[in-house]
Protein backbone atom coordinates (compact mmCIF):
# COMPACT_ATOMS: atom_id res chain seq x y z
CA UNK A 1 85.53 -2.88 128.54
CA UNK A 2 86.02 -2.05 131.98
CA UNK A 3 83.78 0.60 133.85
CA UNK A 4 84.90 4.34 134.06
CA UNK A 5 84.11 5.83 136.80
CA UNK A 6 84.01 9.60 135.70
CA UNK A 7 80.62 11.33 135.97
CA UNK A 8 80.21 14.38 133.07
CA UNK A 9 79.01 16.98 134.89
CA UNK A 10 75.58 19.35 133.33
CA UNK A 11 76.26 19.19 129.48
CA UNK A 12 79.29 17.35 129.44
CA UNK A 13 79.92 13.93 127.82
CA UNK A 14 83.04 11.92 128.06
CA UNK A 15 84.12 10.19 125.08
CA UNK A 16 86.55 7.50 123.83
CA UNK A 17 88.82 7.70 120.95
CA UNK A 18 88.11 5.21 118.47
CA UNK A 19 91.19 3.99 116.89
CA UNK A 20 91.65 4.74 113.03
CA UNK A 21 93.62 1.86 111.30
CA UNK A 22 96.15 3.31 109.09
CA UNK A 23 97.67 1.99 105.66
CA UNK A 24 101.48 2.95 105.38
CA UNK A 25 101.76 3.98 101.48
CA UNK A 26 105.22 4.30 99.89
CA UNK A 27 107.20 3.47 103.04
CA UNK A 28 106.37 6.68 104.47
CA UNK A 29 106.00 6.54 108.82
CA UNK A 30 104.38 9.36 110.16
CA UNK A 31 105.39 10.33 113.47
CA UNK A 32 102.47 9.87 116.44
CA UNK A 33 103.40 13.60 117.28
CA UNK A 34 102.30 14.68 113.45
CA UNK A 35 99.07 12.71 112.71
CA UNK A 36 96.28 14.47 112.94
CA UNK A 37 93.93 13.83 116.17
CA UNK A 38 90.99 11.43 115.30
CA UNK A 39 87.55 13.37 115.08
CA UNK A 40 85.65 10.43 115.77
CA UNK A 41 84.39 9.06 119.28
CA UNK A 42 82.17 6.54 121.06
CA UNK A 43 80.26 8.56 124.08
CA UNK A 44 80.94 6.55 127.24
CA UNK A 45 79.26 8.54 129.79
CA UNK A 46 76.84 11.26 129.69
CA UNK A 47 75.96 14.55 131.83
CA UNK A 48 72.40 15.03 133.47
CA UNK A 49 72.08 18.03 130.99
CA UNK A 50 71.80 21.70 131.24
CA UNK A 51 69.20 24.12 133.06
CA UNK A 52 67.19 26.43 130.72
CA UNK A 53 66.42 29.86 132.22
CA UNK A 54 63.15 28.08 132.94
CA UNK A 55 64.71 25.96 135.34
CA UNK A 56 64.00 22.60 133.39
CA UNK A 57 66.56 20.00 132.22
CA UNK A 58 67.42 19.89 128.45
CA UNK A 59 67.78 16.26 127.26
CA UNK A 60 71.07 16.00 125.97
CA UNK A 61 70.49 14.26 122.37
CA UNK A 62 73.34 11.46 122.83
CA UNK A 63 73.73 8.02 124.86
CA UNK A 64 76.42 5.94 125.56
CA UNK A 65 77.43 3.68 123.12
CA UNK A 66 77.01 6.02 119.89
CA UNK A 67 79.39 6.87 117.91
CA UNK A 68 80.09 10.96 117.45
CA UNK A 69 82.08 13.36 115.42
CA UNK A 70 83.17 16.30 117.20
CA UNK A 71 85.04 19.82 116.27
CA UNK A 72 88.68 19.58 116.42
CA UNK A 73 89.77 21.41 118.98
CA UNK A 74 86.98 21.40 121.50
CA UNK A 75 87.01 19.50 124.84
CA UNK A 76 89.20 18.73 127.76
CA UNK A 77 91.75 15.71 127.52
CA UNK A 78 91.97 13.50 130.07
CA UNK A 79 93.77 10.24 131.30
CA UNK A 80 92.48 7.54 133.66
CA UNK A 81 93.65 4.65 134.27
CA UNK A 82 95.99 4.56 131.63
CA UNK A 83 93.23 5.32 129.07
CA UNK A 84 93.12 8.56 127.04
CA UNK A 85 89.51 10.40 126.97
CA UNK A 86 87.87 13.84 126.05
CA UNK A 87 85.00 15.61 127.91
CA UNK A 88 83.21 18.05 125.76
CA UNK A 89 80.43 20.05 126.14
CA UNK A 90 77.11 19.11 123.75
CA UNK A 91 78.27 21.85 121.98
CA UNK A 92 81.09 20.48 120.08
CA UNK A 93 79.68 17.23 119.08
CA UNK A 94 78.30 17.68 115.98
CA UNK A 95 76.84 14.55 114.53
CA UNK A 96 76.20 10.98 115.44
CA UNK A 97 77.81 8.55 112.97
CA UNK A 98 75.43 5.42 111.83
């Protein structure tokens, strides 16, 4: 896998959609523009956390390489380098899979 070079900002994390294989049953093709959007994502990079009124850094509870299941319509999308990927905040990820 080639190197990203996009930095999450505070809370952020930028993920990687992990591709679903898909059985085809009764001939049916469903169209890319109907599927549903995977929920599913390996973190890639991670921010340097948030700032509690305190002034201390929260430890964001993900690192790259786990895999993470997020809410469905949370996040930014984003393309680089002809690669699709999704920076949400710590917020929206709400479990690590495995």
């Amino acid at each position: 896998m080639a190197k990203v070079n996009i930095k999450p900002l505070g809370d952020r994390v930028l993920l990687e959609s992990c591709e679903v294989s898909e059985q085809i049953k009764g001939g049916i093709v469903i169209p890319d523009s109907a599927k549903e959007k995977p929920q599913e994502y390996k973190v890639i990079a991670v921010g340097t956390g948030k700032t509690n009124d305190k002034g201390e850094k929260v430890a964001i509870d993900v690192k790259v390489g786990d895999m993470v299941l997020t809410s469905k319509y949370g996040g930014t999308e984003v393309k680089f380098n002809d690669k699709e990927y999704k920076i949400v905040s710590v917020e929206d990820i709400l479990a690590i899979v495995g």
